[in-house]
Protein backbone atom coordinates (compact mmCIF):
# COMPACT_ATOMS: atom_id res chain seq x y z
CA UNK A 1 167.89 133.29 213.67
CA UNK A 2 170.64 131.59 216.51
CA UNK A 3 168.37 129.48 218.51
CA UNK A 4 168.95 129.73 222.06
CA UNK A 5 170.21 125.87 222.26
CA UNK A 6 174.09 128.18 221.38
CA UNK A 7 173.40 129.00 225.89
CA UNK A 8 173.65 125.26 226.36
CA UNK A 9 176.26 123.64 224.85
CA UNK A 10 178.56 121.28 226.39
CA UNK A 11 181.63 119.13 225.41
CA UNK A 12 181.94 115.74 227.26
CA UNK A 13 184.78 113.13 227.27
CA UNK A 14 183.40 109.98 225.98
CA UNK A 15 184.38 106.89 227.53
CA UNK A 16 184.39 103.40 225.32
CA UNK A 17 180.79 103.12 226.52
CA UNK A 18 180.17 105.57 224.25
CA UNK A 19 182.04 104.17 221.46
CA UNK A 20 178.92 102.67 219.90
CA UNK A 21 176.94 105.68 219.76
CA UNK A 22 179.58 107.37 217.85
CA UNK A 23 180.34 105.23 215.74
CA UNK A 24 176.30 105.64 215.10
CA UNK A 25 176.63 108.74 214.41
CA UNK A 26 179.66 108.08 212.46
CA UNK A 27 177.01 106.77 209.14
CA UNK A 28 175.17 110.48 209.44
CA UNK A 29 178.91 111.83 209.10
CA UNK A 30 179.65 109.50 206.11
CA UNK A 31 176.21 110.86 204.66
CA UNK A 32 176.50 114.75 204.86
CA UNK A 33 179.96 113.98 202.85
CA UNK A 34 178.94 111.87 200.78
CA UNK A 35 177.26 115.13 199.09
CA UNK A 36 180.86 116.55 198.18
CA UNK A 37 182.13 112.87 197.20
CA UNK A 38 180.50 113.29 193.65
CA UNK A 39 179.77 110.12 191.25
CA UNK A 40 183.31 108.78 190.68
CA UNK A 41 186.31 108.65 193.29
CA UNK A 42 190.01 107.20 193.28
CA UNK A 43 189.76 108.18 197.24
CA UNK A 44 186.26 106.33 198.36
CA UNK A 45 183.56 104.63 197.10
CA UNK A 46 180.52 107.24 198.20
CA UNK A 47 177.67 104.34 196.92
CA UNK A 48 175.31 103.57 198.96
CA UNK A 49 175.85 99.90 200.83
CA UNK A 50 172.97 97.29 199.19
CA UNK A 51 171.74 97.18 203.41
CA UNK A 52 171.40 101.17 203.31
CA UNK A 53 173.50 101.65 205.87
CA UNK A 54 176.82 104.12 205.03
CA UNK A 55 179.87 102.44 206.76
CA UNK A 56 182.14 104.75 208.30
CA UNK A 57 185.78 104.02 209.83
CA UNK A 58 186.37 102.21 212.69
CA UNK A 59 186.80 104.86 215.58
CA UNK A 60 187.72 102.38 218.74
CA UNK A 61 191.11 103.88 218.89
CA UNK A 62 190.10 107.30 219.66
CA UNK A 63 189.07 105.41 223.20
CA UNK A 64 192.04 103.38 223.66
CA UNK A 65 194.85 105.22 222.80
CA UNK A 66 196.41 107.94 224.89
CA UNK A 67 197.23 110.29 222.08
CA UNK A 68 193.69 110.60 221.14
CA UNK A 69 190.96 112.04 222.02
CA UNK A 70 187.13 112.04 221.85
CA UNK A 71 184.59 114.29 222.83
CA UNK A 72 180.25 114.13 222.56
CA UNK A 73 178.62 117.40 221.80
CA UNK A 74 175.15 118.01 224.03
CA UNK A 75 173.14 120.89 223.24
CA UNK A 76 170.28 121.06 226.43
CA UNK A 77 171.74 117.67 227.63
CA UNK A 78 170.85 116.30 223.52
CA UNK A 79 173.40 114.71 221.72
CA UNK A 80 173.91 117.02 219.26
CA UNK A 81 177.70 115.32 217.38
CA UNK A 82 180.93 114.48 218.12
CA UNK A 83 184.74 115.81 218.14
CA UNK A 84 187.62 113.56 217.65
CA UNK A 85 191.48 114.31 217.76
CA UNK A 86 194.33 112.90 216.84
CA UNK A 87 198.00 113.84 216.77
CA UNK A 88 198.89 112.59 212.90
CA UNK A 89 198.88 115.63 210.37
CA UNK A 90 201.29 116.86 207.60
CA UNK A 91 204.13 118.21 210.38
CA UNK A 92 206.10 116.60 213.00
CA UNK A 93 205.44 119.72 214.51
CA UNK A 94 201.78 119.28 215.13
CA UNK A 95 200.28 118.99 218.64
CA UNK A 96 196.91 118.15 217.59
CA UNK A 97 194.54 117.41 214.35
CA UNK A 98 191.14 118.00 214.27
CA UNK A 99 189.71 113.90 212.97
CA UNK A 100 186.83 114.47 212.80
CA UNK A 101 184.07 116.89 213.84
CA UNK A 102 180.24 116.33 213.24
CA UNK A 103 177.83 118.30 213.85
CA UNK A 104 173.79 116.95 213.49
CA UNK A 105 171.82 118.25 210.97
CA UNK A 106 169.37 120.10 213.34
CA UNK A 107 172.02 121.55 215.27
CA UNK A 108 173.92 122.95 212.27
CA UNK A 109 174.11 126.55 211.21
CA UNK A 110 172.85 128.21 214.41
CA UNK A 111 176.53 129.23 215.81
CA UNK A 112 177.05 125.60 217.86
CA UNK A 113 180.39 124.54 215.78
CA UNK A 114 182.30 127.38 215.94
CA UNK A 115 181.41 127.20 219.88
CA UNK A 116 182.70 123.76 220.40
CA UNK A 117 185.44 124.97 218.05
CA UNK A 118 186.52 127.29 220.07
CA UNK A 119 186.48 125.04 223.50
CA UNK A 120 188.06 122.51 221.92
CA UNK A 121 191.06 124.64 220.95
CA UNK A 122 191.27 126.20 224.64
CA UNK A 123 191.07 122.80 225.77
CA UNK A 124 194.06 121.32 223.78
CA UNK A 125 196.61 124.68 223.28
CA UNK A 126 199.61 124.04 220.65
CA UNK A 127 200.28 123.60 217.09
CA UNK A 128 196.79 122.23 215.02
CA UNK A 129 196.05 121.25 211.65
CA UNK A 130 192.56 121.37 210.45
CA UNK A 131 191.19 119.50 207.18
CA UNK A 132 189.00 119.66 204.73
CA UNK A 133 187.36 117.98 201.30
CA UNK A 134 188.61 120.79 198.65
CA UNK A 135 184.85 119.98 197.40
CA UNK A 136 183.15 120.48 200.20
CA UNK A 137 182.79 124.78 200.38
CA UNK A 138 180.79 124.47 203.06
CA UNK A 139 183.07 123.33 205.54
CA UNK A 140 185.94 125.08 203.99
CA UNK A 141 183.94 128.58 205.02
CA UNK A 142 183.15 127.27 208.64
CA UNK A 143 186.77 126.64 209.14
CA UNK A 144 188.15 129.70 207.67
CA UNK A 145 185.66 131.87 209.69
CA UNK A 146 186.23 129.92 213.11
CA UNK A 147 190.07 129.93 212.86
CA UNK A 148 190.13 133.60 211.85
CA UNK A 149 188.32 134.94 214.52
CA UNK A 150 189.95 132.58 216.78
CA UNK A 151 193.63 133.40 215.52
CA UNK A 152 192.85 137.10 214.68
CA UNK A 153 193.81 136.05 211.42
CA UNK A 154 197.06 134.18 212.27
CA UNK A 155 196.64 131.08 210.11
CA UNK A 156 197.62 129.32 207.41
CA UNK A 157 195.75 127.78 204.74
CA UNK A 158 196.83 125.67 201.41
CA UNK A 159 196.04 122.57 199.43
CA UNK A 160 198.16 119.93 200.33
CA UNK A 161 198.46 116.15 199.07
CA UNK A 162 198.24 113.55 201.65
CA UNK A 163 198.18 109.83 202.27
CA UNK A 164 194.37 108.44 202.15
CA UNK A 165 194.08 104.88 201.91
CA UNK A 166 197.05 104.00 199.69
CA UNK A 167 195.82 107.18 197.44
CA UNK A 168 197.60 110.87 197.23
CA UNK A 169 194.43 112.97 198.21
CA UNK A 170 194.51 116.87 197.65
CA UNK A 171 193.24 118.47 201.23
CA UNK A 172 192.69 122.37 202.39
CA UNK A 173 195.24 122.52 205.11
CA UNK A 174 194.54 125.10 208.19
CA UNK A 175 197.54 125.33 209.94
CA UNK A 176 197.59 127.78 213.24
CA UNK A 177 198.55 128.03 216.99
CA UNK A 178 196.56 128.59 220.23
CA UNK A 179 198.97 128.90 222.96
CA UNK A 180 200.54 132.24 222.02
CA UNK A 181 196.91 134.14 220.88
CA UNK A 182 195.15 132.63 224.44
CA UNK A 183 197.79 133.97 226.52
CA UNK A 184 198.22 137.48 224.24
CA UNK A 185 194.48 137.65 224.35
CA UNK A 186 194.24 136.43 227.86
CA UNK A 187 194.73 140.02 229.33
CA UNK A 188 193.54 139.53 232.57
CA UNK A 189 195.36 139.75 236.12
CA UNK A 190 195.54 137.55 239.11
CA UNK A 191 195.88 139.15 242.67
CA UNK A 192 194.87 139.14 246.17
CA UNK A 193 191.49 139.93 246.93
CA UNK A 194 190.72 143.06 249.09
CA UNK A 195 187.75 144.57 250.90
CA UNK A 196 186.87 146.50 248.27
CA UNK A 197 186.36 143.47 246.03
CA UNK A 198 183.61 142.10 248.18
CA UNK A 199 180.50 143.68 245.88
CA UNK A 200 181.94 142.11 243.18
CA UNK A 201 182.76 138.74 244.26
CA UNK A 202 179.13 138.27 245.81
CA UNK A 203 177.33 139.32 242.94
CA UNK A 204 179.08 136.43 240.86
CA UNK A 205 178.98 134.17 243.78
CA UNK A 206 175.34 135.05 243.55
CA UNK A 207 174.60 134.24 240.17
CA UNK A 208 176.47 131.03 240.34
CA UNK A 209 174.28 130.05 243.60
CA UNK A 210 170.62 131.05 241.89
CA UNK A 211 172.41 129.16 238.64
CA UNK A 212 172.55 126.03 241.13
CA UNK A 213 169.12 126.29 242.70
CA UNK A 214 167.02 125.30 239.64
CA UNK A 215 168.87 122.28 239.66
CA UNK A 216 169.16 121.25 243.32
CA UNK A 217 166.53 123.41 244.85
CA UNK A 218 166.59 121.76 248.46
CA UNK A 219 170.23 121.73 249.12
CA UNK A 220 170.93 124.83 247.26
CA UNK A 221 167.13 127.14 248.11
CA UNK A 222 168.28 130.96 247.69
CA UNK A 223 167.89 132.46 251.46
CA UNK A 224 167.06 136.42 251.62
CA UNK A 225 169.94 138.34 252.52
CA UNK A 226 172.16 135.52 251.67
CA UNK A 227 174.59 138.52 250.06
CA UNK A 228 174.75 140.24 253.26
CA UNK A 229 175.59 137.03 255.28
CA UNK A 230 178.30 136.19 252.64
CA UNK A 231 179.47 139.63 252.32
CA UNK A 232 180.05 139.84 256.23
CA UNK A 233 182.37 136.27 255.66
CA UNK A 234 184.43 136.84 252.86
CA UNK A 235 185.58 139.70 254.83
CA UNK A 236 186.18 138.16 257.57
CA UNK A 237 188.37 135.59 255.76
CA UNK A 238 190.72 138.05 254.16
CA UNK A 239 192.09 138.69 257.74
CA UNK A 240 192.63 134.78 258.12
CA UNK A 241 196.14 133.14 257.48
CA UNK A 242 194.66 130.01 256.39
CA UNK A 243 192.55 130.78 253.78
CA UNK A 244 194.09 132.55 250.40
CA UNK A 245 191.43 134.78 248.29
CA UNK A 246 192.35 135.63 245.00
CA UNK A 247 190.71 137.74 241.44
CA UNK A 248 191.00 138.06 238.35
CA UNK A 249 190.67 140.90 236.99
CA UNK A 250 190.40 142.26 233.10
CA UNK A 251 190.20 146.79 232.39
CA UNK A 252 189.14 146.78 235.97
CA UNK A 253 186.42 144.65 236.16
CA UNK A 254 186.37 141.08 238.53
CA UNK A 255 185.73 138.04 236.28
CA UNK A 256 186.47 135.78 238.54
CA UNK A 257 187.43 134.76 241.81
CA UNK A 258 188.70 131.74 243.76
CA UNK A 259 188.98 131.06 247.36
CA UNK A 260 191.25 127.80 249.42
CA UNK A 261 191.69 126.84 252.58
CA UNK A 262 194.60 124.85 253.85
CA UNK A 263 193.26 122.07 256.37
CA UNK A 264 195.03 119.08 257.63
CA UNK A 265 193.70 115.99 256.11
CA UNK A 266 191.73 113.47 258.02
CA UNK A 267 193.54 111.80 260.09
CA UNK A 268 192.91 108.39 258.61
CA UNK A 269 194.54 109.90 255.53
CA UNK A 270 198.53 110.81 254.56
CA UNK A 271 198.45 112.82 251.53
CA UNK A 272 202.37 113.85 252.76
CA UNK A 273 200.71 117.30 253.25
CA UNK A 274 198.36 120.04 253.75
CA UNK A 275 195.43 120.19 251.30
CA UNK A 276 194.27 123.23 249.92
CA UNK A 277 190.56 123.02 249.87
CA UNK A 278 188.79 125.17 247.25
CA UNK A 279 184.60 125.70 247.59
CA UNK A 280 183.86 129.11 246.68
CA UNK A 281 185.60 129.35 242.48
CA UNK A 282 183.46 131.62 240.29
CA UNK A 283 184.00 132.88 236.80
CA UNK A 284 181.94 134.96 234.78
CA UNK A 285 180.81 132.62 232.09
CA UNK A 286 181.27 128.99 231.45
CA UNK A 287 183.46 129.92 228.53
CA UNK A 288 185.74 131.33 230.82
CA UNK A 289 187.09 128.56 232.52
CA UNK A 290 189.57 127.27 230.15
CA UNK A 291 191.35 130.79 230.09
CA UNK A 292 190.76 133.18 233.22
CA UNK A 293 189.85 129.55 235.51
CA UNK A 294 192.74 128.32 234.89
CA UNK A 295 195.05 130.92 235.69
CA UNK A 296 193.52 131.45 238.69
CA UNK A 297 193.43 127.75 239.73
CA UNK A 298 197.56 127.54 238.85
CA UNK A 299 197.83 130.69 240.87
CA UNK A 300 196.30 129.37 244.03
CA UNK A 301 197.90 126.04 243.59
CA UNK A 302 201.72 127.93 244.03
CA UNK A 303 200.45 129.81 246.44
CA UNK A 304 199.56 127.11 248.21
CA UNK A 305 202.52 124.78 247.88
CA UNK A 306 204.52 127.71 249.20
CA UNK A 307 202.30 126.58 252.53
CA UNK A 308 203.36 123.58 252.58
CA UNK A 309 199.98 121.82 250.46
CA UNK A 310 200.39 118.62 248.68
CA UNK A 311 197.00 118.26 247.08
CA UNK A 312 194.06 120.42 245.92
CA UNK A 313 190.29 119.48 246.66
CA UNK A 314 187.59 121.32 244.45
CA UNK A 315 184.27 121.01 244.87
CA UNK A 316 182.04 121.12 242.21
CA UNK A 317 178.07 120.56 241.38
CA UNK A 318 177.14 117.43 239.73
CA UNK A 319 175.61 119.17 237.15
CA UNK A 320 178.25 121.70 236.40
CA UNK A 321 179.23 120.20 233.24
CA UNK A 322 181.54 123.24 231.98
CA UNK A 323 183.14 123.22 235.20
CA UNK A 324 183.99 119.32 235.81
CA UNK A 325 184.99 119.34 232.42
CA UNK A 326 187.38 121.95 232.70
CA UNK A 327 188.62 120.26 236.40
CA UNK A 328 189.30 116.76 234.14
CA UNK A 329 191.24 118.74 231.80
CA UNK A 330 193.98 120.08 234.19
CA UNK A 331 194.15 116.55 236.14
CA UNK A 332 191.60 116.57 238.60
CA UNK A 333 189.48 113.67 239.62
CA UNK A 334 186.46 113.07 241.33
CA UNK A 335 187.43 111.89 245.03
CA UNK A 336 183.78 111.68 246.30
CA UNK A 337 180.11 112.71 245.27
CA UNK A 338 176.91 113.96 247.58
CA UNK A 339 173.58 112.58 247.13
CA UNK A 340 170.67 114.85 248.75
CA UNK A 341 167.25 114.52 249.33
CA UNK A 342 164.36 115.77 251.82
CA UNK A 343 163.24 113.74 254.57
């Protein structure tokens, strides 16, 4: 049975204070291969270190180097494994290669891998090479499965030989590409809002705010006939020149909607233009912001350079961990933070 932990699962970047933690985990990864390593290798020595501690690679790079990446995996704010990246595979073609990915025993086998999968390869669109021990089936299955249903079946697999510590090594090669099946399968639409919207856009503004009140309950308390109220203004915007309202929209249903404002920046400040000020930015479901987010964001963005904006501001809960992570991603950074309380 899936265990409900699959509703909370987040990817964060790690920074190098986090470097010790994976490498931590790093000796659990070691371990669950060691299974497929068998009694004799030319590629690694699987015994067991006379301290009982498996020693795994150094991974300090992944958090120094620009052309790699690494991610922790949090299931209900638990650390739950690890992604890293790198751009070295068996093509000069390759835009990314999936290092390593590590999963904890008590979070495997209950959907969370092929989820972070997924994000991870909506996160980081191009060419990608996947990996695996030709011994160990497991992981061979998991991969297969995830790329197919990611790719609709437009991969590539085969056993190649390559380069592992001065040693030919036979590896199960996924080869496949995310750009062109996220934008084919990313069927959606992106215009101006319009009155008849309004239902719509309050319902998943709605959901979004209740969403927010468990965590901030103060700041964010649900007020009856808060719909109404915010019904009554989003209309009122769309007759405003300064503010641009836009959808998305997939078979005729909203899935998400964004809303900017172009103010002048504080005086004490010279961005060298307008900035287009973004509070209201819903989608559907957190694993929508990588795809239908982000055309939306781009969307607003040209709309609003064509008004003369040089800079975006989006606000975003502290605690929105989907969201901020998907705001890193496309170049964003945090400018400044609230801190609440009662008095």
């Amino acid at each position: 049975m899936i265990s409900s932990f699959i509703k909370n699962v987040n990817l964060i970047p790690a920074t190098i204070d986090d470097y010790p933690l994976i490498q931590n985990m790093a000796r659990f990864y070691v371990y669950d291969l060691s299974h497929y390593g068998g009694f004799e290798s030319d590629e690694y020595d699987w015994t067991l270190p006379q301290d009982g501690l498996y020693e795994a690679n150094d991974y300090k790079k992944y958090f120094i180097e620009a052309d790699r990446k690494a991610y922790l995996i949090k299931v209900n704010n638990e650390i739950a494994g690890f992604v890293l990246l790198n751009k070295i595979g068996t093509t000069d073609k390759l835009d990314w290669n999936m290092a390593q990915f590590f999963i904890l025993a008590r979070f495997q086998n209950k959907g969370i891998g092929k989820q972070v999968a997924q994000k991870i390869w909506q996160m980081h669109q191009g060419i990608w090479e996947v990996s695996a021990l030709p011994e160990n089936k497991p992981a061979i299955i998991f991969w297969r499965n995830a790329i197919n249903e990611f790719t609709k079946g437009n991969y590539q697999e085969e056993i190649k030989l390559v380069p592992v510590n001065d040693y030919k090594a036979e590896r199960v090669i996924f080869e496949f590409g995310t750009q062109q099946y996220i934008q084919a399968n990313n069927n959606n639409s992106i215009r101006f809002a319009n009155s008849d919207d309004i239902d719509a856009m309050v319902a998943l503004s709605y959901t979004k705010r209740r969403a927010y009140e468990k965590v901030q309950p103060q700041f964010w308390r649900y007020k009856e006939g808060a719909e109404k109220l915010q019904a009554k203004w989003f209309k009122e915007l769309l007759l405003l020149d300064d503010y641009i309202m836009l959808i998305a929209e997939s078979e005729n249903k909203i899935i998400g909607f964004i809303i900017g404002k172009i103010i002048e920046a504080p005086e004490v400040y010279d961005p060298k233009g307008l900035t287009l000020m973004v509070d209201d930015f819903c989608v559907k479901t957190d694993n929508d912001w990588f795809s239908v987010g982000n055309k939306l964001i781009e969307e607003i963005k040209a709309r609003a350079k064509v008004k003369n904006a040089s800079q975006i501001l989006v606000v975003c809960g502290g605690h929105d961990k989907p969201k901020r992570l998907f705001l890193k991603s496309i170049g964003l950074n945090i400018a400044s933070e609230w801190y609440v309380s009662s008095i």
